[in-house]
PDB file of N, CA and C in Angstrom:
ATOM      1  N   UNK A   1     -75.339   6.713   9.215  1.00  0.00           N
ATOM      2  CA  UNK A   1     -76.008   5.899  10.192  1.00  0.00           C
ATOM      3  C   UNK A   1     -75.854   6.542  11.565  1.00  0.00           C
ATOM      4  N   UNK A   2     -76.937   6.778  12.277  1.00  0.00           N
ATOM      5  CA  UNK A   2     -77.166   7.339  13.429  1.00  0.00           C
ATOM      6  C   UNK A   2     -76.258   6.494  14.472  1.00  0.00           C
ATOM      7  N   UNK A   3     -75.714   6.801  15.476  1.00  0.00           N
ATOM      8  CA  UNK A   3     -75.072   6.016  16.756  1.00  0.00           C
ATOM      9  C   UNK A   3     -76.258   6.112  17.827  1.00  0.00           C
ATOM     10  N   UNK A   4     -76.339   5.037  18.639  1.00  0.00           N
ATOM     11  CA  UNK A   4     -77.498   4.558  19.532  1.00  0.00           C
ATOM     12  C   UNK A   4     -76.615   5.651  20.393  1.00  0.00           C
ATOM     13  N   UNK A   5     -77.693   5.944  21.419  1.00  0.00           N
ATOM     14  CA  UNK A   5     -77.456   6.738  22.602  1.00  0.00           C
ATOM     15  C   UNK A   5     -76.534   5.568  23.220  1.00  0.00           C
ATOM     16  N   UNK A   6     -75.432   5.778  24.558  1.00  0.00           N
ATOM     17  CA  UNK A   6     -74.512   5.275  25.036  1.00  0.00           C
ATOM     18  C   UNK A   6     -75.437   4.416  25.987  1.00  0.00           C
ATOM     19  N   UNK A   7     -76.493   4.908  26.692  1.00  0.00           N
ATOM     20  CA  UNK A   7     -76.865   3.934  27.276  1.00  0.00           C
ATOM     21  C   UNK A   7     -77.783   2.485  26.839  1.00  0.00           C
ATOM     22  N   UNK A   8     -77.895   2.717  25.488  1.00  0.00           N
ATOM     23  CA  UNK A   8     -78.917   1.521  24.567  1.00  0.00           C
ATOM     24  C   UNK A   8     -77.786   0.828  23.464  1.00  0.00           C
ATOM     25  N   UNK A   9     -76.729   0.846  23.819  1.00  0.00           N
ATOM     26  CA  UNK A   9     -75.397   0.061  23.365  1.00  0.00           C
ATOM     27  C   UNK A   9     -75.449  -1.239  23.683  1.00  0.00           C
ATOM     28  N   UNK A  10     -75.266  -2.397  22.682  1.00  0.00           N
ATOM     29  CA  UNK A  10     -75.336  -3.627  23.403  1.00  0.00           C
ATOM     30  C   UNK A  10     -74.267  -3.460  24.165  1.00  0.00           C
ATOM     31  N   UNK A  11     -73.188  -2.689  24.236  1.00  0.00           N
ATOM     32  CA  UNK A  11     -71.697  -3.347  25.362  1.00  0.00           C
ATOM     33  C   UNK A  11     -72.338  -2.787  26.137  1.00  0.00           C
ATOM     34  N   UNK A  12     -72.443  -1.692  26.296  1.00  0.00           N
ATOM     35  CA  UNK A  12     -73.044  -0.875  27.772  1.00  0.00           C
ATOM     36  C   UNK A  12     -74.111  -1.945  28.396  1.00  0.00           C
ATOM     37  N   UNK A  13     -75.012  -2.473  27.819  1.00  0.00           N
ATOM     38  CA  UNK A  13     -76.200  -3.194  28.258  1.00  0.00           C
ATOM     39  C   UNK A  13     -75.813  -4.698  28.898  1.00  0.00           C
ATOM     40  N   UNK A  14     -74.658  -5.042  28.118  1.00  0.00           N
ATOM     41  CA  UNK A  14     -74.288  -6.194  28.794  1.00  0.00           C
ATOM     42  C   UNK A  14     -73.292  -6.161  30.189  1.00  0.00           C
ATOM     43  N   UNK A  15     -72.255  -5.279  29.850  1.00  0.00           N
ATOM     44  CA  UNK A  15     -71.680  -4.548  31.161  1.00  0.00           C
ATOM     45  C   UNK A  15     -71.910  -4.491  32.243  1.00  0.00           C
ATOM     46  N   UNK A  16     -73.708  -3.643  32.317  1.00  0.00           N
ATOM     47  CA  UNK A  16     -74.198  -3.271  33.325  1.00  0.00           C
ATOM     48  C   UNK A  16     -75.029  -4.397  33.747  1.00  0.00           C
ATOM     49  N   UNK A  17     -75.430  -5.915  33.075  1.00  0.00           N
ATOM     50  CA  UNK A  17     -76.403  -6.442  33.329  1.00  0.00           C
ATOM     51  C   UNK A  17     -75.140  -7.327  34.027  1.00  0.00           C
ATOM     52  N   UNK A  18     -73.841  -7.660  33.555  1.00  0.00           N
ATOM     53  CA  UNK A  18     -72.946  -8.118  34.230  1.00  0.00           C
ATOM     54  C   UNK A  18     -72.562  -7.963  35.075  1.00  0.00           C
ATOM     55  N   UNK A  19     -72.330  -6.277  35.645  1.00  0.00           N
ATOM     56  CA  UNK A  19     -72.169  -6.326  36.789  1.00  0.00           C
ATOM     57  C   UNK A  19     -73.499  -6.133  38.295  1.00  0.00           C
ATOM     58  N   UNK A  20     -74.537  -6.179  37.497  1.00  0.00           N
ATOM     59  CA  UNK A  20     -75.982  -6.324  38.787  1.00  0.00           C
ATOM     60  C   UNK A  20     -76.231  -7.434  38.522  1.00  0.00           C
ATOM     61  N   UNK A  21     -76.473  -8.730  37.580  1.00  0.00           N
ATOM     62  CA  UNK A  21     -76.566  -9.653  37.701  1.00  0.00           C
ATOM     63  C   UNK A  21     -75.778 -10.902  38.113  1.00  0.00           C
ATOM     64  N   UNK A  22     -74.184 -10.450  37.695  1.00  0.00           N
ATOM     65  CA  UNK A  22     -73.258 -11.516  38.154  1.00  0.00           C
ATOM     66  C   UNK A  22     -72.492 -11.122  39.127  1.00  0.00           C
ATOM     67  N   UNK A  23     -72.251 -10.118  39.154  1.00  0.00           N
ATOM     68  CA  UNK A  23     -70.901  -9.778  40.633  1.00  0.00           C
ATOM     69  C   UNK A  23     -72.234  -9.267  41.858  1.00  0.00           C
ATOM     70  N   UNK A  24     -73.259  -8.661  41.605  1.00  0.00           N
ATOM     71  CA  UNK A  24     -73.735  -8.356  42.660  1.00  0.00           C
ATOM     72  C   UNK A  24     -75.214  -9.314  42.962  1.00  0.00           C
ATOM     73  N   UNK A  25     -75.193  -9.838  41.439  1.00  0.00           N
ATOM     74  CA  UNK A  25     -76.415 -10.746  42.444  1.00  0.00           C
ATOM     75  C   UNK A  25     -76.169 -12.243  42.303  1.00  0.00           C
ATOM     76  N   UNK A  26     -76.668 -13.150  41.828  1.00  0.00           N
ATOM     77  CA  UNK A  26     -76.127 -14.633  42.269  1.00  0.00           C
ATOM     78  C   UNK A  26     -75.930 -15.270  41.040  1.00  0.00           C
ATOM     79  N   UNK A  27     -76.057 -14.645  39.549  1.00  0.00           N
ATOM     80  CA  UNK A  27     -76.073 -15.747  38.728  1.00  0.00           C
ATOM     81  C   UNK A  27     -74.420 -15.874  38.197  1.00  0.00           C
ATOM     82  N   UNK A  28     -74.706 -16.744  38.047  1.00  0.00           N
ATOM     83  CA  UNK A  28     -73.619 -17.570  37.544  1.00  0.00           C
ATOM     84  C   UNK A  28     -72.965 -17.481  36.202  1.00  0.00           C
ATOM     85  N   UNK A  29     -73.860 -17.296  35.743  1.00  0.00           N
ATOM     86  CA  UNK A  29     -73.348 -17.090  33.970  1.00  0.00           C
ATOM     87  C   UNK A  29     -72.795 -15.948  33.728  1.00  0.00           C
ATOM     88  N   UNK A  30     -73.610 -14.509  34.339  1.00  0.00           N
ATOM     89  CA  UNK A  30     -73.403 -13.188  34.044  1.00  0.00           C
ATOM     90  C   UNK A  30     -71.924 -13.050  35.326  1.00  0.00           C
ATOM     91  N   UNK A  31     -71.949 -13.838  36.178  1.00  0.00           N
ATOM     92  CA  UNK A  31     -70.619 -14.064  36.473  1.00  0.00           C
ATOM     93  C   UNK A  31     -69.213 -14.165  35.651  1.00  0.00           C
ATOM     94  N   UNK A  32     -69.596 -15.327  34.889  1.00  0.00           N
ATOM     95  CA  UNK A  32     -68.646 -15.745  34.068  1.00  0.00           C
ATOM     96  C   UNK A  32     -68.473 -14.513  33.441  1.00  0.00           C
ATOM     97  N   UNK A  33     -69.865 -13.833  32.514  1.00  0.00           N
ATOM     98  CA  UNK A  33     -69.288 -12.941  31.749  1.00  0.00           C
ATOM     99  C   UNK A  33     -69.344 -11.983  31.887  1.00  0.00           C
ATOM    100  N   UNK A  34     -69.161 -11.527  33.094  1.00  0.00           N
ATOM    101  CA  UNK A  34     -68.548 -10.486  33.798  1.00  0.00           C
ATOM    102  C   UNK A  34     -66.477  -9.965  33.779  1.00  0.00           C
ATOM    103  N   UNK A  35     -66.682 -11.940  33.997  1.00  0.00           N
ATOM    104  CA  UNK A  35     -64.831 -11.964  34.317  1.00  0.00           C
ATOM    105  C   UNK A  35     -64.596 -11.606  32.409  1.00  0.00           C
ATOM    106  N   UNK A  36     -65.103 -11.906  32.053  1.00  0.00           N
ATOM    107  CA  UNK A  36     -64.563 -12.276  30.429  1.00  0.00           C
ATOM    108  C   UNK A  36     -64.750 -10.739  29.850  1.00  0.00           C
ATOM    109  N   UNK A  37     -65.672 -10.096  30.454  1.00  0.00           N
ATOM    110  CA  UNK A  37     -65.705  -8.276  29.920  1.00  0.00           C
ATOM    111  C   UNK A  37     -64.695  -7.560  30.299  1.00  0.00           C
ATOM    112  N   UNK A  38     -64.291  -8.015  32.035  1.00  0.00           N
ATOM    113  CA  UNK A  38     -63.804  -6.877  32.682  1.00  0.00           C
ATOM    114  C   UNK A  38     -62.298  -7.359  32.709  1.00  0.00           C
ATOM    115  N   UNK A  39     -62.338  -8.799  31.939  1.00  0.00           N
ATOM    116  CA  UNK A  39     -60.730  -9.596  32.815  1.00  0.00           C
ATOM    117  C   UNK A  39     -59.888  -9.366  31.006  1.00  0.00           C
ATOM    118  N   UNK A  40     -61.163  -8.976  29.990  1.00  0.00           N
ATOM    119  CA  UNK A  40     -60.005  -8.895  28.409  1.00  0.00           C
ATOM    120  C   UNK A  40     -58.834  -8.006  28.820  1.00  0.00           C
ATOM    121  N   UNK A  41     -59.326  -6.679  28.894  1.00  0.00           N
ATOM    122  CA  UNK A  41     -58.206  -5.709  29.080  1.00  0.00           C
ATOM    123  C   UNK A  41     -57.089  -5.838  30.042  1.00  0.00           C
ATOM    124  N   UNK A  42     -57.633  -6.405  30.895  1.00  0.00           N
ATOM    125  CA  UNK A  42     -56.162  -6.864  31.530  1.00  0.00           C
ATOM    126  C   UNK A  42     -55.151  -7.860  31.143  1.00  0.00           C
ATOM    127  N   UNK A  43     -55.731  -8.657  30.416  1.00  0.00           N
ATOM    128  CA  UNK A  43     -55.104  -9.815  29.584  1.00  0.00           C
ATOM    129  C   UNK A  43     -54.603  -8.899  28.748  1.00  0.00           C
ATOM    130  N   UNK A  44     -55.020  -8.151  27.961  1.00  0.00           N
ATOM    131  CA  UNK A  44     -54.380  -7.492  27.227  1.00  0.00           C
ATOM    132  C   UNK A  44     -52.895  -6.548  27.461  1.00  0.00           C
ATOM    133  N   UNK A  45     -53.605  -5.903  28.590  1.00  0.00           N
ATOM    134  CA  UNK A  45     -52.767  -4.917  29.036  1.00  0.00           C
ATOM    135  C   UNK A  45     -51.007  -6.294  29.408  1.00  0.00           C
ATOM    136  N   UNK A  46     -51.501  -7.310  30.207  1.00  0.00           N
ATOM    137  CA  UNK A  46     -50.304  -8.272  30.228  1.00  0.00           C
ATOM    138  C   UNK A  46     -49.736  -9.107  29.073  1.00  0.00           C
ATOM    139  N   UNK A  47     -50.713  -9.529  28.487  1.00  0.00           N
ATOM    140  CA  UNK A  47     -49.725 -10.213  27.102  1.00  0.00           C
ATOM    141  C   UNK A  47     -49.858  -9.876  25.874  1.00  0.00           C
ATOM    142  N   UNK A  48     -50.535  -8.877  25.668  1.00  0.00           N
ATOM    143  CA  UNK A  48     -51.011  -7.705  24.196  1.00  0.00           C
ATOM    144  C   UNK A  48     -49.094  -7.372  23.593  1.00  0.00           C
ATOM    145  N   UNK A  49     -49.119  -7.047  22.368  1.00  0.00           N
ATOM    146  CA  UNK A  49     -47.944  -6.180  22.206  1.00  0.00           C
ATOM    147  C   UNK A  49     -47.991  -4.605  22.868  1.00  0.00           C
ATOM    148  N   UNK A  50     -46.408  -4.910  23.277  1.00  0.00           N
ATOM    149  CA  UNK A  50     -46.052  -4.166  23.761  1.00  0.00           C
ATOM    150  C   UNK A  50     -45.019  -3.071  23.182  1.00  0.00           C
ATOM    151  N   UNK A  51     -44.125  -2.005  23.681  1.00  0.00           N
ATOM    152  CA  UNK A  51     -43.733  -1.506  22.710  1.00  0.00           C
ATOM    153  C   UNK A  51     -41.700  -2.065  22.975  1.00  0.00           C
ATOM    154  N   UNK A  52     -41.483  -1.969  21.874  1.00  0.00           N
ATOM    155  CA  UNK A  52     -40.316  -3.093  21.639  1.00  0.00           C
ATOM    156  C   UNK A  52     -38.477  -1.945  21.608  1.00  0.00           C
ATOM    157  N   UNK A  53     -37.596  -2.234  22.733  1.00  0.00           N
ATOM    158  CA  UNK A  53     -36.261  -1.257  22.829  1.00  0.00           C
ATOM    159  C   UNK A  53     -36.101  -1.685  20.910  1.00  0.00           C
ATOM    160  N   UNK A  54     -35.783  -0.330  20.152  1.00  0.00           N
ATOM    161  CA  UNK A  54     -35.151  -1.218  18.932  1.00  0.00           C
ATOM    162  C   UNK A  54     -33.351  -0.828  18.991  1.00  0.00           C
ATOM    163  N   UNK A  55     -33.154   0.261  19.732  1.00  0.00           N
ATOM    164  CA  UNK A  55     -31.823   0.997  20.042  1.00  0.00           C
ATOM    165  C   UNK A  55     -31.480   1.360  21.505  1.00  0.00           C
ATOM    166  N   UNK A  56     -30.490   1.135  21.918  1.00  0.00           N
ATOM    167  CA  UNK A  56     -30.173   1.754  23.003  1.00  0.00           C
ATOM    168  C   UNK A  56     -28.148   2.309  22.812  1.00  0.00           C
ATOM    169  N   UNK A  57     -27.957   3.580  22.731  1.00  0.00           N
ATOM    170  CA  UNK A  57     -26.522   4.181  22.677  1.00  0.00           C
ATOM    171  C   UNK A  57     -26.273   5.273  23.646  1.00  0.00           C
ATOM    172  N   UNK A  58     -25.082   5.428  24.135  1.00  0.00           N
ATOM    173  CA  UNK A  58     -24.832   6.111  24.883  1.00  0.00           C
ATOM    174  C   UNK A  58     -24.043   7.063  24.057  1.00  0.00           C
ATOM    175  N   UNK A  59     -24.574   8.527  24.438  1.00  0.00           N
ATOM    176  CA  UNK A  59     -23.829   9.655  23.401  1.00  0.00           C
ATOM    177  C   UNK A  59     -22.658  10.175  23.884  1.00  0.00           C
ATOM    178  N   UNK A  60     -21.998   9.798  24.816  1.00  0.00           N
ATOM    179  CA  UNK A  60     -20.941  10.638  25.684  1.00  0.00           C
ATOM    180  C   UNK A  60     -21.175  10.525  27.161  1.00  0.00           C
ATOM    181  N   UNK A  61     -20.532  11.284  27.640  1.00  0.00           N
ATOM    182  CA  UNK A  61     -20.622  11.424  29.381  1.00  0.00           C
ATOM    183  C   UNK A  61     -21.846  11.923  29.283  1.00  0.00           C
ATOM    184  N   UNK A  62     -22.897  11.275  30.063  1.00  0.00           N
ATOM    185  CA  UNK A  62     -23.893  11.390  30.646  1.00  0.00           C
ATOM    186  C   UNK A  62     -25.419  11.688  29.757  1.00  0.00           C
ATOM    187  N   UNK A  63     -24.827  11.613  28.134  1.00  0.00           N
ATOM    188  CA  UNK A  63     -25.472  11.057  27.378  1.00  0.00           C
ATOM    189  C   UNK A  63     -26.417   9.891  26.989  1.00  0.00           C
ATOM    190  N   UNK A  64     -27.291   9.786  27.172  1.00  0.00           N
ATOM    191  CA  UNK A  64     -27.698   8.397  26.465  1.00  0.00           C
ATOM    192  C   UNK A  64     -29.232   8.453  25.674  1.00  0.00           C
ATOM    193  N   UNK A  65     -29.402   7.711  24.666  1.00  0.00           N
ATOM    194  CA  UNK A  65     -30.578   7.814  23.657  1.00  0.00           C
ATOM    195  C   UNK A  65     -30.847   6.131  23.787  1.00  0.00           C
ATOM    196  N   UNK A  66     -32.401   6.564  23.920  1.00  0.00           N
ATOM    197  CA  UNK A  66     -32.725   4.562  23.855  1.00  0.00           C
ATOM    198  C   UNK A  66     -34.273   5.286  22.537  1.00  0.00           C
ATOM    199  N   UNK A  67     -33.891   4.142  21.309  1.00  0.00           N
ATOM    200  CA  UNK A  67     -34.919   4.501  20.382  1.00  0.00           C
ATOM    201  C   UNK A  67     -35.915   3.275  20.696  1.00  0.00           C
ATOM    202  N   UNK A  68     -37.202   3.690  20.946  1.00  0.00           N
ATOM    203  CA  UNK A  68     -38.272   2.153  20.651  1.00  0.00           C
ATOM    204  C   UNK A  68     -39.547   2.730  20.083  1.00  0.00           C
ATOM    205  N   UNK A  69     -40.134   1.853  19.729  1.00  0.00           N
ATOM    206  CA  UNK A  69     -41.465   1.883  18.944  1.00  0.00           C
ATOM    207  C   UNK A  69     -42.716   2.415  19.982  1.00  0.00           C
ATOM    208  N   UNK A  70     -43.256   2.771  19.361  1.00  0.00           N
ATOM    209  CA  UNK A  70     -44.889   3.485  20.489  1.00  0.00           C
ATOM    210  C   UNK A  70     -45.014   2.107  20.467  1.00  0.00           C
ATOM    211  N   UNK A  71     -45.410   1.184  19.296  1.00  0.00           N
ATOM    212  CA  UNK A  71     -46.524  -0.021  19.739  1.00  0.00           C
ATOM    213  C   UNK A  71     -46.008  -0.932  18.638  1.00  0.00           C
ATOM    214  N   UNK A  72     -46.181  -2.274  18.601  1.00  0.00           N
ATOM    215  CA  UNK A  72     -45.434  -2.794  17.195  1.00  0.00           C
ATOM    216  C   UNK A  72     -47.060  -2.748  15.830  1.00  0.00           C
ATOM    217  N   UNK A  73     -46.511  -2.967  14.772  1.00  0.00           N
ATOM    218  CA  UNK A  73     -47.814  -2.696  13.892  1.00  0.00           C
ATOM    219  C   UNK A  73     -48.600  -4.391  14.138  1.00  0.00           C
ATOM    220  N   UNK A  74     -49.818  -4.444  14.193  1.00  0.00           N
ATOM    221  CA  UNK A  74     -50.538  -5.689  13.772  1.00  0.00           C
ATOM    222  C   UNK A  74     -50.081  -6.092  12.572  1.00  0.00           C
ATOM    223  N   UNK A  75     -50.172  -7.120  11.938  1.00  0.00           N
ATOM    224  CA  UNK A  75     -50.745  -8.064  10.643  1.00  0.00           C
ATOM    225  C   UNK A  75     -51.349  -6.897   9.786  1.00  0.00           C
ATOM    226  N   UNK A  76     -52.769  -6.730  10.346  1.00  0.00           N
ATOM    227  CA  UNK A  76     -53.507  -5.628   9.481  1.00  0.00           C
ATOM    228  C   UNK A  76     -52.928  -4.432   9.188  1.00  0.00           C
ATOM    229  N   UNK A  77     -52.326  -4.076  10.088  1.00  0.00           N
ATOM    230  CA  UNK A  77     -51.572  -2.532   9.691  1.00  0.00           C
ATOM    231  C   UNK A  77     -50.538  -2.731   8.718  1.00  0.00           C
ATOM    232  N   UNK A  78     -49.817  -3.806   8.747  1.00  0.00           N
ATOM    233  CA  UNK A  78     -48.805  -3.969   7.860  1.00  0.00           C
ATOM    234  C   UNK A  78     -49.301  -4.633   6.813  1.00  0.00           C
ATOM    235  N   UNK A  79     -50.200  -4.824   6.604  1.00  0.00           N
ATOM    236  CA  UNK A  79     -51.373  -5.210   5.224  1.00  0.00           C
ATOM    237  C   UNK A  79     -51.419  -4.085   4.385  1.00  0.00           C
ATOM    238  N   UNK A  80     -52.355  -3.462   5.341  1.00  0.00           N
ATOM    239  CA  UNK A  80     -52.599  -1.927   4.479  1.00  0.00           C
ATOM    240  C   UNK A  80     -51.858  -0.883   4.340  1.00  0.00           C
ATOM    241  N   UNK A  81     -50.217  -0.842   4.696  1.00  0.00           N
ATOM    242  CA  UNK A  81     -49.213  -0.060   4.317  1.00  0.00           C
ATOM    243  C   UNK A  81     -48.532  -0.712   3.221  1.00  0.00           C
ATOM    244  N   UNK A  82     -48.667  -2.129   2.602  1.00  0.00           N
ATOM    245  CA  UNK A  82     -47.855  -2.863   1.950  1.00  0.00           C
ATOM    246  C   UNK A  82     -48.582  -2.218   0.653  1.00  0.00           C
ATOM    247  N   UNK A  83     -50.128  -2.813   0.939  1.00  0.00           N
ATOM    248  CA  UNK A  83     -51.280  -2.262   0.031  1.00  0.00           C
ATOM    249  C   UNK A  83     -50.629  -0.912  -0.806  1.00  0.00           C
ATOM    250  N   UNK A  84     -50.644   0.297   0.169  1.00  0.00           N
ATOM    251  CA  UNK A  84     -50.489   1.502  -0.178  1.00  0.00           C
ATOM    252  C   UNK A  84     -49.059   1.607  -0.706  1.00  0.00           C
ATOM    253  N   UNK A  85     -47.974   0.512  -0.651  1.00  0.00           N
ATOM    254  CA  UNK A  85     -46.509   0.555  -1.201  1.00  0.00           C
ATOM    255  C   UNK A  85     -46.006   1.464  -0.027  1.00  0.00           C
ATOM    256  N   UNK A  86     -46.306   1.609   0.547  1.00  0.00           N
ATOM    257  CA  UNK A  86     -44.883   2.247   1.613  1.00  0.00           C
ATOM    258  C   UNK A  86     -44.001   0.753   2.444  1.00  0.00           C
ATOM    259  N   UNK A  87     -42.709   0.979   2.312  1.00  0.00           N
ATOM    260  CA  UNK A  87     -41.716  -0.135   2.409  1.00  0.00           C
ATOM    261  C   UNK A  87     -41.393   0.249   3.821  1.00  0.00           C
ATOM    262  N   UNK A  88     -41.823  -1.171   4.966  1.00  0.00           N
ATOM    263  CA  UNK A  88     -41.422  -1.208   6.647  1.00  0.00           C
ATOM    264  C   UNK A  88     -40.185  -1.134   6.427  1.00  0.00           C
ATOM    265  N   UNK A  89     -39.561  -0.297   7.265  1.00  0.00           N
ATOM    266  CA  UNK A  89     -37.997  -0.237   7.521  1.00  0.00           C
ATOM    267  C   UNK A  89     -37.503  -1.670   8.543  1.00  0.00           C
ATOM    268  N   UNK A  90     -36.411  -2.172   8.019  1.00  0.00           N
ATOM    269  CA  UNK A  90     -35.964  -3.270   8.980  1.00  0.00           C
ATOM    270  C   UNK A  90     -35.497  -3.264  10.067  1.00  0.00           C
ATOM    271  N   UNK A  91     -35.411  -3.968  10.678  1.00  0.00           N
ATOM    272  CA  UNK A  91     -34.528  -3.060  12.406  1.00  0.00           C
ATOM    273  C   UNK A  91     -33.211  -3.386  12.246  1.00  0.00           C
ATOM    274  N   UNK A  92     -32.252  -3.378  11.051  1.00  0.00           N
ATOM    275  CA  UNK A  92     -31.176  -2.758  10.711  1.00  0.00           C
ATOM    276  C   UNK A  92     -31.038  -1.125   9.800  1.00  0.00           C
ATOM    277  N   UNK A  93     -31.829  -0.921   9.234  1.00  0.00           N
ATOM    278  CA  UNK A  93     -32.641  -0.025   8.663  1.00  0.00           C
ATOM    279  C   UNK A  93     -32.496   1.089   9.753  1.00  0.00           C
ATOM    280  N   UNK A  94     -33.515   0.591  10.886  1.00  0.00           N
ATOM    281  CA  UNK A  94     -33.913   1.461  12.117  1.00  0.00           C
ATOM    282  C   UNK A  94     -32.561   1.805  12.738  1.00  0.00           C
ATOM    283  N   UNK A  95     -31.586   1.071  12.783  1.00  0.00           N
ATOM    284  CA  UNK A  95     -30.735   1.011  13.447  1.00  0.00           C
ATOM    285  C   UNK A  95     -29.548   2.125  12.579  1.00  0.00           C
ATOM    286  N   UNK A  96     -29.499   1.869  11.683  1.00  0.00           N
ATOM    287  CA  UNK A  96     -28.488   2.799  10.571  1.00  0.00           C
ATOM    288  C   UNK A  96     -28.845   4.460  10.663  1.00  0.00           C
ATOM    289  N   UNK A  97     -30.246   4.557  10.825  1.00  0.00           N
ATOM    290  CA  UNK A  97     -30.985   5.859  11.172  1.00  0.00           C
ATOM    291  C   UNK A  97     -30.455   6.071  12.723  1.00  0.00           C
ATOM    292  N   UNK A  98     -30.818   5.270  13.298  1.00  0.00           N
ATOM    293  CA  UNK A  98     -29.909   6.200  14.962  1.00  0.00           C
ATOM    294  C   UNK A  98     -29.118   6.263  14.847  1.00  0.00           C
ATOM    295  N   UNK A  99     -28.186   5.758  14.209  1.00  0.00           N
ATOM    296  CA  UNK A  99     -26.548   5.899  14.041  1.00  0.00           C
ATOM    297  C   UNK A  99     -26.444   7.263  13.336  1.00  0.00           C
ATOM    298  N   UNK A 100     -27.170   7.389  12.061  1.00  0.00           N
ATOM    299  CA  UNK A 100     -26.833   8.878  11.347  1.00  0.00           C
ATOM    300  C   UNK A 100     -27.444   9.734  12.458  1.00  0.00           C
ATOM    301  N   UNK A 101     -28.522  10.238  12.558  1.00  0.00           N
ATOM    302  CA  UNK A 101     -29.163  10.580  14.159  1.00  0.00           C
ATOM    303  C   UNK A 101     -28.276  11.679  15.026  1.00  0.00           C
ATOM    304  N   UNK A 102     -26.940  10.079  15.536  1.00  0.00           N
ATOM    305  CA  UNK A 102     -26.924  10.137  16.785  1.00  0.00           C
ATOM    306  C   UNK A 102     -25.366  11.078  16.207  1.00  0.00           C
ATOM    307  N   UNK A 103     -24.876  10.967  15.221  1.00  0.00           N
ATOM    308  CA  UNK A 103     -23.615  11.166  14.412  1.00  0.00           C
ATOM    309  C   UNK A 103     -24.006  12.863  14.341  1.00  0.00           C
ATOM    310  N   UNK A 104     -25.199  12.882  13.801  1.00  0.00           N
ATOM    311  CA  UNK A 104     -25.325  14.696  13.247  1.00  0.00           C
ATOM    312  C   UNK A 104     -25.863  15.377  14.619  1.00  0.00           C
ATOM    313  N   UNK A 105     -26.424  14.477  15.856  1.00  0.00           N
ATOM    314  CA  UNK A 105     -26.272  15.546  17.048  1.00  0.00           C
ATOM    315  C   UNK A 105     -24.652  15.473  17.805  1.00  0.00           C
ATOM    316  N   UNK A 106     -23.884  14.652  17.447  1.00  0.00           N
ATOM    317  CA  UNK A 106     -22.669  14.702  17.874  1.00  0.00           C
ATOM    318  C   UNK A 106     -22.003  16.030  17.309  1.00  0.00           C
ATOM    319  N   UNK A 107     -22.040  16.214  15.769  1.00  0.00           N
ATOM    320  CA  UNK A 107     -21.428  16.983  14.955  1.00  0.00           C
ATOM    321  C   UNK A 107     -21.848  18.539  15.369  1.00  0.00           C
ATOM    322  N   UNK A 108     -23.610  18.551  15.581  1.00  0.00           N
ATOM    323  CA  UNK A 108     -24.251  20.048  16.429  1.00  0.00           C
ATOM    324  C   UNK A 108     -23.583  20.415  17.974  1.00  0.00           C
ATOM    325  N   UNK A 109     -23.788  19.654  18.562  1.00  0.00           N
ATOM    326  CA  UNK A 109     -23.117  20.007  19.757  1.00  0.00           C
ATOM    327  C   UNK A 109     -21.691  20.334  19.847  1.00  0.00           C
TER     328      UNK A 109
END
């Protein structure tokens, strides 16, 4: 299936009709959904998941390791890894791993 050119996109089309019709000219509605296009991502960006400390150890003088996640998984992601049988590690799990980790760069240095 072909992709529409970027400018014949319904988001693009509503976007742009949002921002010449509601922020720059008087209506009201394309107002509203103006705030509701441009105001998701910021909602997001403030109460979306975020990424979560799962470890924080200090390795010595002037040492320190803090382990956390890029992002936590959705529902769906952890659907379709269950699907595929790969087993989520627990955040004692996670935690037993920084410990071995943090044990075999103790032992290198």
């Amino acid at each position: 299936m072909a992709l529409l050119p970027r400018a014949l996109r319904p988001s693009v089309l509503i976007r742009r009709k949002a921002i010449y019709a509601g922020l720059l000219g008087g209506s009201g509605f394309w107002r509203v959904v103006a705030v509701f296009v441009f105001g998701q991502g910021t909602i997001k960006k403030f109460f979306g998941k975020n990424p979560e400390v799962i470890d924080a150890a200090s390795m010595g003088s002037g040492r320190y390791m803090q382990l956390t996640t890029t992002k936590p998984l959705s529902r769906r992601a952890k659907k379709k890894l269950r699907k595929a049988g790969v087993a989520m590690p627990t955040l004692k799990e996670e935690r037993a791993l920084a410990e071995l980790w943090a044990s075999s760069q103790r032992r290198a240095s």
